[in-house]
PDB file of N, CA and C in Angstrom:
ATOM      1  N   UNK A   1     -32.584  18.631  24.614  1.00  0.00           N
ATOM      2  CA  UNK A   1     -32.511  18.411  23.197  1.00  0.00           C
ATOM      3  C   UNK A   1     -31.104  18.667  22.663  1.00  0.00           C
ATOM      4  N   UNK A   2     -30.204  19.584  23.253  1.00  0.00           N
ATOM      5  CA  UNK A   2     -29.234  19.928  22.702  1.00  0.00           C
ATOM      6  C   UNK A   2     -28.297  18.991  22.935  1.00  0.00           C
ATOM      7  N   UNK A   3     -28.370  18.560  24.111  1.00  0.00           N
ATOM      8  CA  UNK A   3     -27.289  17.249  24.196  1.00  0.00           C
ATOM      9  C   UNK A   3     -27.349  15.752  23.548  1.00  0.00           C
ATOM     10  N   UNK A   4     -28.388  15.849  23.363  1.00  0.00           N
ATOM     11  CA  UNK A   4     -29.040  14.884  22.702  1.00  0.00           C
ATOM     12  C   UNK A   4     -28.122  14.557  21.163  1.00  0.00           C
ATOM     13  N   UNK A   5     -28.270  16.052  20.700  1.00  0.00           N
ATOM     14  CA  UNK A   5     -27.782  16.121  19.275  1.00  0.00           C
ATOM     15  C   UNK A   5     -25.632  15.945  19.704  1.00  0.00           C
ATOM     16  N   UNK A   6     -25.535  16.932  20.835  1.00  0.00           N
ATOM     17  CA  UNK A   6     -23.846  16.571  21.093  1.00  0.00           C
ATOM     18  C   UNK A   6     -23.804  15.131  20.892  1.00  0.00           C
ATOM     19  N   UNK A   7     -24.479  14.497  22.289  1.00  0.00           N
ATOM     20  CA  UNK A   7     -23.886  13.124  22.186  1.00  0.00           C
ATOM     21  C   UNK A   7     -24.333  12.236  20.581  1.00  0.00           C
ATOM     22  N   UNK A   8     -25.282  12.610  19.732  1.00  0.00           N
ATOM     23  CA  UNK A   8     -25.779  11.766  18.506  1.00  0.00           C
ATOM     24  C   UNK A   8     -24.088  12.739  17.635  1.00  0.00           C
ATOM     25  N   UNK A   9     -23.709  13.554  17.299  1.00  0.00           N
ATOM     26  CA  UNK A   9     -22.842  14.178  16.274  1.00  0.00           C
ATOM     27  C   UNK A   9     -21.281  13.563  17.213  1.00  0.00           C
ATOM     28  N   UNK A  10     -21.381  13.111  18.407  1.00  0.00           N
ATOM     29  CA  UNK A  10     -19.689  12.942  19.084  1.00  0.00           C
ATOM     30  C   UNK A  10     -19.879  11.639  18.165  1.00  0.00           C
ATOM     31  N   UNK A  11     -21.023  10.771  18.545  1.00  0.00           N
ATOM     32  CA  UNK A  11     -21.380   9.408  17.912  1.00  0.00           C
ATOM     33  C   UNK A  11     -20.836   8.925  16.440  1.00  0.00           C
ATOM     34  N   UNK A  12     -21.423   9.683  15.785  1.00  0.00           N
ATOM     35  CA  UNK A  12     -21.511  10.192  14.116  1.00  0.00           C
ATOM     36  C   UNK A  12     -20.256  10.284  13.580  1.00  0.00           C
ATOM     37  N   UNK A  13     -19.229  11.128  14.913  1.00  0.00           N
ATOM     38  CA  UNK A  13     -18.008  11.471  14.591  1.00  0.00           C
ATOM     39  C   UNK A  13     -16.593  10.240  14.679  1.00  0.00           C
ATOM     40  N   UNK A  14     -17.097   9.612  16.096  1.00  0.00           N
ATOM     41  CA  UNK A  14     -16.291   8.952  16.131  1.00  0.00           C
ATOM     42  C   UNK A  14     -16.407   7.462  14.978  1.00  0.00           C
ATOM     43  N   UNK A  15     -17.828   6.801  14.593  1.00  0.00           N
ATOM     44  CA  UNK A  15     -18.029   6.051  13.772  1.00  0.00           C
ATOM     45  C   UNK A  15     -17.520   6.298  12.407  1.00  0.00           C
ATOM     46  N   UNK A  16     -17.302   7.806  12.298  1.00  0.00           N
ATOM     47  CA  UNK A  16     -16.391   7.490  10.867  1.00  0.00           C
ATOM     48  C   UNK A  16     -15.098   7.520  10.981  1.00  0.00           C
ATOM     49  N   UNK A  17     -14.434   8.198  11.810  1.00  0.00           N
ATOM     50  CA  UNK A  17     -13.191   8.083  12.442  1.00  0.00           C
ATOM     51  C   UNK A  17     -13.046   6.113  12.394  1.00  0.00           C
ATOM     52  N   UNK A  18     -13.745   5.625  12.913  1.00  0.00           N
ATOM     53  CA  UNK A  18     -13.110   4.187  13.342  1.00  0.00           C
ATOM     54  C   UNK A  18     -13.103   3.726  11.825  1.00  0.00           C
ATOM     55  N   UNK A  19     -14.298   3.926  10.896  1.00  0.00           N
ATOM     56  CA  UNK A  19     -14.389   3.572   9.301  1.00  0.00           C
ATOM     57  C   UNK A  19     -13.267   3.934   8.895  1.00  0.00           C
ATOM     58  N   UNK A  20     -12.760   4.579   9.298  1.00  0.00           N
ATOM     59  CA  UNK A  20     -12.010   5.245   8.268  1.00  0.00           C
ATOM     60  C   UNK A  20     -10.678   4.898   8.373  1.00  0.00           C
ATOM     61  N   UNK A  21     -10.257   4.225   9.793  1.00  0.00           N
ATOM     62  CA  UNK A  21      -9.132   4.016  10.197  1.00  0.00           C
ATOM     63  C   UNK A  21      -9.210   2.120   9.544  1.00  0.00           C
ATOM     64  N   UNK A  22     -10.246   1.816   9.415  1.00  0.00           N
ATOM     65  CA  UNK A  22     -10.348   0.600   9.448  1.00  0.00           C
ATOM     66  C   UNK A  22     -10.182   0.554   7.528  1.00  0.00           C
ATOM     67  N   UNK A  23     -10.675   1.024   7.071  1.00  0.00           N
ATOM     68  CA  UNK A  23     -10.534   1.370   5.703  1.00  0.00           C
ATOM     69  C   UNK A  23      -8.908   1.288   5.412  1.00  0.00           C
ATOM     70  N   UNK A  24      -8.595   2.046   6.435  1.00  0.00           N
ATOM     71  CA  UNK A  24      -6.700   2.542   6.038  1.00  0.00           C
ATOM     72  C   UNK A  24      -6.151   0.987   6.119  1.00  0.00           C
ATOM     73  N   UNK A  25      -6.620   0.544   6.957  1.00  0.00           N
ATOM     74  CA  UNK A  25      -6.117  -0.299   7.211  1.00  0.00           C
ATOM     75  C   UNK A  25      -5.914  -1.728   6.544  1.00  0.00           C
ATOM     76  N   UNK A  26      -6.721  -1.618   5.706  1.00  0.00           N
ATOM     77  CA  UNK A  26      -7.227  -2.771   4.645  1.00  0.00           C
ATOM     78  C   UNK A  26      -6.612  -2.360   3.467  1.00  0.00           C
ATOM     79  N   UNK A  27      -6.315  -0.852   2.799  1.00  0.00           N
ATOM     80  CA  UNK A  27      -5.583  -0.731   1.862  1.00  0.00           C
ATOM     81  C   UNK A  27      -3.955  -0.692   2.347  1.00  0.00           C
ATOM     82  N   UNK A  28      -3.598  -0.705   3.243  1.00  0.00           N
ATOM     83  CA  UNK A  28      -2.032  -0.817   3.489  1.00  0.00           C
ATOM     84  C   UNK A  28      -1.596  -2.311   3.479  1.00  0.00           C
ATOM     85  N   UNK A  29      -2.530  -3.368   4.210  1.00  0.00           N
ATOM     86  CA  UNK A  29      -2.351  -4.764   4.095  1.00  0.00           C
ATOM     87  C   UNK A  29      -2.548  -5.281   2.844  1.00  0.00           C
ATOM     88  N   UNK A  30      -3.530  -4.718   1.759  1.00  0.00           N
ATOM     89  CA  UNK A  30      -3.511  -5.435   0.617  1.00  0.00           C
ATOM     90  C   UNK A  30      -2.036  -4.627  -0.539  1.00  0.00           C
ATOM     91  N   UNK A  31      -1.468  -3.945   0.391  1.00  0.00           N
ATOM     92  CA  UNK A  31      -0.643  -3.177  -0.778  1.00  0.00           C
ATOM     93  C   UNK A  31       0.466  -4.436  -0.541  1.00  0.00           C
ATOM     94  N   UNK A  32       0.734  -5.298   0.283  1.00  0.00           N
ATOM     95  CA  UNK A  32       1.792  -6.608   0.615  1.00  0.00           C
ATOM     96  C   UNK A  32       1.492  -7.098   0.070  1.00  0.00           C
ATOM     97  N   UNK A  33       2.037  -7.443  -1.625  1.00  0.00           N
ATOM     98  CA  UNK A  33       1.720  -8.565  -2.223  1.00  0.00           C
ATOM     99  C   UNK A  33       3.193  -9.516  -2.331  1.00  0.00           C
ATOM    100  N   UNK A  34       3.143 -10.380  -3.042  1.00  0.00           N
ATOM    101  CA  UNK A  34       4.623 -11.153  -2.987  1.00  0.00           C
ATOM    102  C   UNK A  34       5.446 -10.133  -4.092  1.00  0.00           C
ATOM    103  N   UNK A  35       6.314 -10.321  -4.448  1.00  0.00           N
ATOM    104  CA  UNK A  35       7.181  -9.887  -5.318  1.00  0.00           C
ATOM    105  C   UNK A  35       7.654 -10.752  -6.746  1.00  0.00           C
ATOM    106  N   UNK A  36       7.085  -9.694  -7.613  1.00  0.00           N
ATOM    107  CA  UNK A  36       7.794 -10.162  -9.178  1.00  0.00           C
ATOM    108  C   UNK A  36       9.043 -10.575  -9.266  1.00  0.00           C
ATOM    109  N   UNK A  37       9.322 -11.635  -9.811  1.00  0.00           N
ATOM    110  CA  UNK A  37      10.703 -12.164 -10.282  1.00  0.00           C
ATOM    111  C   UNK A  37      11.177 -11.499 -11.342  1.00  0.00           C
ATOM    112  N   UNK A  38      12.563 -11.615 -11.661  1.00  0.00           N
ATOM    113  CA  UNK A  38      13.192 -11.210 -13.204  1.00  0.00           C
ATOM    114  C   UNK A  38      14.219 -11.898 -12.823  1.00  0.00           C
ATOM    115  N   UNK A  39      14.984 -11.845 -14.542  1.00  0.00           N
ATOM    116  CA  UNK A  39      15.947 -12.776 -14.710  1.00  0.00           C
ATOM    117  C   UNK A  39      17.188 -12.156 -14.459  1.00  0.00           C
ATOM    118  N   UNK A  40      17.041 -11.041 -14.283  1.00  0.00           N
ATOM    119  CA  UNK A  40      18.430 -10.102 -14.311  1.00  0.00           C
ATOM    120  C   UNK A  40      17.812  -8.276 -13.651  1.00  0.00           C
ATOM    121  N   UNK A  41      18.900  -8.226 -12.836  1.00  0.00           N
ATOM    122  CA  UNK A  41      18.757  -7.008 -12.150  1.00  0.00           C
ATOM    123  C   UNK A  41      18.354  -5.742 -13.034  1.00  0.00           C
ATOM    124  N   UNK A  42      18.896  -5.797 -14.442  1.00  0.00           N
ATOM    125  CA  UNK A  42      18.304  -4.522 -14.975  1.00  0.00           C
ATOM    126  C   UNK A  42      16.949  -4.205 -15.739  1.00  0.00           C
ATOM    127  N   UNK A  43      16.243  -5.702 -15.646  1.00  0.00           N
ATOM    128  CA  UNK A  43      14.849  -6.194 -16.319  1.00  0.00           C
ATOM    129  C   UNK A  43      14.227  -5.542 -14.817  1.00  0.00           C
ATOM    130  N   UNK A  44      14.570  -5.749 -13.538  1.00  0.00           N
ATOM    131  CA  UNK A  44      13.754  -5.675 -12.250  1.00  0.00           C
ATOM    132  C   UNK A  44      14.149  -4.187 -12.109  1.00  0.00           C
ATOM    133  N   UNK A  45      15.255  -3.682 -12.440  1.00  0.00           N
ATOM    134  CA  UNK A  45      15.257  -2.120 -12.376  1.00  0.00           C
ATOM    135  C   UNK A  45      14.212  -1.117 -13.590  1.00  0.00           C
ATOM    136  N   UNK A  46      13.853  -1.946 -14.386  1.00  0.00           N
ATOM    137  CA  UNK A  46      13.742  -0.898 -15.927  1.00  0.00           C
ATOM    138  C   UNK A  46      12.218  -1.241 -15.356  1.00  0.00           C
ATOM    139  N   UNK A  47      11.323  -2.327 -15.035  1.00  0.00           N
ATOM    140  CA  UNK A  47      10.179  -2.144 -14.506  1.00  0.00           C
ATOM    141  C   UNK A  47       9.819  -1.694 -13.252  1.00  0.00           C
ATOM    142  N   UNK A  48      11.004  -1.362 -12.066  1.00  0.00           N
ATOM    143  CA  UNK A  48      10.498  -0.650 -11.009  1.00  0.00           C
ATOM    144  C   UNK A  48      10.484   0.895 -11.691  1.00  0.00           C
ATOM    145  N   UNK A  49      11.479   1.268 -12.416  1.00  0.00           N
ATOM    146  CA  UNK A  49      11.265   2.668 -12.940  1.00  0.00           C
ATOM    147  C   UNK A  49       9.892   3.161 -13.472  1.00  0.00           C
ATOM    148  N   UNK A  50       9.799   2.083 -14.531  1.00  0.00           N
ATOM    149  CA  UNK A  50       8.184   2.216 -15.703  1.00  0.00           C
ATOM    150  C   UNK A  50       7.129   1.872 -14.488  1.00  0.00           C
ATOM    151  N   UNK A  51       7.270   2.029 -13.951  1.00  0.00           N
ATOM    152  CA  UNK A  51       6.001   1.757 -12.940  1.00  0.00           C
ATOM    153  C   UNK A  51       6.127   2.828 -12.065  1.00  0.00           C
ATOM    154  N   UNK A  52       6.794   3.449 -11.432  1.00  0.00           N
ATOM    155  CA  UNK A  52       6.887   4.236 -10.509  1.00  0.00           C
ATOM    156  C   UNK A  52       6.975   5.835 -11.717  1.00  0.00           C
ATOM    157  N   UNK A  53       7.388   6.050 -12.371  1.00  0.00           N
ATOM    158  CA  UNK A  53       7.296   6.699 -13.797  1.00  0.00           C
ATOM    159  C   UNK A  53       5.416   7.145 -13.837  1.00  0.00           C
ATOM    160  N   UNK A  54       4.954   5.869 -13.835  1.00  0.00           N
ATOM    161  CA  UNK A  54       3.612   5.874 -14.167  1.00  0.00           C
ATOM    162  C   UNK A  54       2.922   5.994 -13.321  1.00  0.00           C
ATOM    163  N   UNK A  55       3.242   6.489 -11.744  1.00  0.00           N
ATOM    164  CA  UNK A  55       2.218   6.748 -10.913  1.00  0.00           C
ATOM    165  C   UNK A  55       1.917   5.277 -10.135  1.00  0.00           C
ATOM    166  N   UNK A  56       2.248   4.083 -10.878  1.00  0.00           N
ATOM    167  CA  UNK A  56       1.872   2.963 -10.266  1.00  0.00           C
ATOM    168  C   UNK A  56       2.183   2.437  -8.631  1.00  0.00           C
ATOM    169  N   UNK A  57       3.008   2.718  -8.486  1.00  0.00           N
ATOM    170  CA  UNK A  57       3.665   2.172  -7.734  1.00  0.00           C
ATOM    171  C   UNK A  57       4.645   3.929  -6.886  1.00  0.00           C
ATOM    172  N   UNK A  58       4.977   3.713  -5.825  1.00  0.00           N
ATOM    173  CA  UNK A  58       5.865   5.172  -4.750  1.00  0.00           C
ATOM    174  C   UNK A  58       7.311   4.882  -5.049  1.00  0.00           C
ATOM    175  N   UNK A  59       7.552   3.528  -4.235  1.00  0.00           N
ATOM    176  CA  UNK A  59       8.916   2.985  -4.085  1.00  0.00           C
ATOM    177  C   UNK A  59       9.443   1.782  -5.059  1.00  0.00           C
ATOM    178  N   UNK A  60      10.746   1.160  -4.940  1.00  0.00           N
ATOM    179  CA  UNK A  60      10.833   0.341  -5.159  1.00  0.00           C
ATOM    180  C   UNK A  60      11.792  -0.938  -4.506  1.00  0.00           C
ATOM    181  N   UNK A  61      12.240  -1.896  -4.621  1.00  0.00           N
ATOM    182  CA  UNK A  61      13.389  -2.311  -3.772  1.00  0.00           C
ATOM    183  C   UNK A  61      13.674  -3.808  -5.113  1.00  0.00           C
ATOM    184  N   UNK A  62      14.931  -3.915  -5.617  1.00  0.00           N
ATOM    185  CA  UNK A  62      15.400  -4.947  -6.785  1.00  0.00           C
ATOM    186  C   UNK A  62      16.345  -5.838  -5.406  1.00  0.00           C
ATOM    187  N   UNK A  63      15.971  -6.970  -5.155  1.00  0.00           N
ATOM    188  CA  UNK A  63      16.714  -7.757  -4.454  1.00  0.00           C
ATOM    189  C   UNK A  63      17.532  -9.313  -4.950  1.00  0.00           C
ATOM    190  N   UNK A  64      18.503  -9.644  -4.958  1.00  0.00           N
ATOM    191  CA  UNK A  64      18.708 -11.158  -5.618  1.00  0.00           C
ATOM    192  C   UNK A  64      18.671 -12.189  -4.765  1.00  0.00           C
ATOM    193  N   UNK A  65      17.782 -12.985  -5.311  1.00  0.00           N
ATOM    194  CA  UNK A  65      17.072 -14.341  -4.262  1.00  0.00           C
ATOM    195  C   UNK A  65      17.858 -15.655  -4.813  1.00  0.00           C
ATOM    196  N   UNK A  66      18.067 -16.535  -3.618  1.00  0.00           N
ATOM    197  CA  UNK A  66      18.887 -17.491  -3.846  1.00  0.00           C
ATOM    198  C   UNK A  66      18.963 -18.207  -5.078  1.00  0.00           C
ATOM    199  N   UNK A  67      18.102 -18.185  -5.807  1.00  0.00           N
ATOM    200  CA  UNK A  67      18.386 -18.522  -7.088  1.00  0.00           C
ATOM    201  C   UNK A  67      18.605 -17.937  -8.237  1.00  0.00           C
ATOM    202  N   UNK A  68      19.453 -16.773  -7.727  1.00  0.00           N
ATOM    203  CA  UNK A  68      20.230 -16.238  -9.038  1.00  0.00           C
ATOM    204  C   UNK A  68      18.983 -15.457  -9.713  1.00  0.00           C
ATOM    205  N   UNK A  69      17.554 -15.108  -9.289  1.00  0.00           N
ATOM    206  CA  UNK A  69      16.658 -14.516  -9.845  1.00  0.00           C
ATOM    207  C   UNK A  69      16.841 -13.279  -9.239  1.00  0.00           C
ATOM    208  N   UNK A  70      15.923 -11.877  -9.748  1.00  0.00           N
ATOM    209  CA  UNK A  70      15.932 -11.107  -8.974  1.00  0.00           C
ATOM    210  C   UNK A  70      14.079 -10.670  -8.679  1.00  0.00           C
ATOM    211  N   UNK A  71      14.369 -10.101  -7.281  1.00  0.00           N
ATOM    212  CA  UNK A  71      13.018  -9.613  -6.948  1.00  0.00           C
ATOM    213  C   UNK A  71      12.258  -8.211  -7.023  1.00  0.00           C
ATOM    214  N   UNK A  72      11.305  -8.013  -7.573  1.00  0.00           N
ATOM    215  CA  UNK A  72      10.839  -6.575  -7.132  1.00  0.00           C
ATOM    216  C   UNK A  72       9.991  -6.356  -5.977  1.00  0.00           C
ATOM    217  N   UNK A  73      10.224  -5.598  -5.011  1.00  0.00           N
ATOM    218  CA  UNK A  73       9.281  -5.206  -3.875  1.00  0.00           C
ATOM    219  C   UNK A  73       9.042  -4.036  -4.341  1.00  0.00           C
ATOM    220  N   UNK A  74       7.760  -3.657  -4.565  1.00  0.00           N
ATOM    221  CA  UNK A  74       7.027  -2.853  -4.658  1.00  0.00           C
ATOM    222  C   UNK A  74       6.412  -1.894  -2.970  1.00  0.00           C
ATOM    223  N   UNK A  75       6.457  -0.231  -3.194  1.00  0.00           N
ATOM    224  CA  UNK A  75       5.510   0.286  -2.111  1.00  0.00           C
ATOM    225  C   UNK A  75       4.692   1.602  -2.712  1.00  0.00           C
TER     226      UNK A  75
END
């Protein structure tokens, strides 16, 4: 009986372990979204701040894309 319950609780244990990894895993891929445009580097700086300010958002990254726009990457 007692092993019974080891091997049912190793079971138990590892099935949320895999949930859980699989869970992680689905919120890190949906955190890749494309990136907001702006018209000017300090419009893409003043909303990576107000967002990261607000808990929204960790990181940020303001990049300029071939068309003279700029990008926000968000993490």
């Amino acid at each position: 009986m007692k092993n019974i319950r080891r091997v049912l609780t190793v079971s138990a244990v590892g099935a949320i372990a895999a949930s859980s990894l699989a869970l992680g895993a689905g919120s890190a891929s949906a955190a890749t979204a494309s990136p907001r445009l702006f018209s000017s580097a300090v419009a893409c700086q003043t909303a990576g701040n107000t967002w990261a300010q607000q808990g929204k958002i960790t990181g940020f990254r303001c990049a300029q894309t071939k068309d003279n726009a700029w990008a926000l990457y968000v993490w």
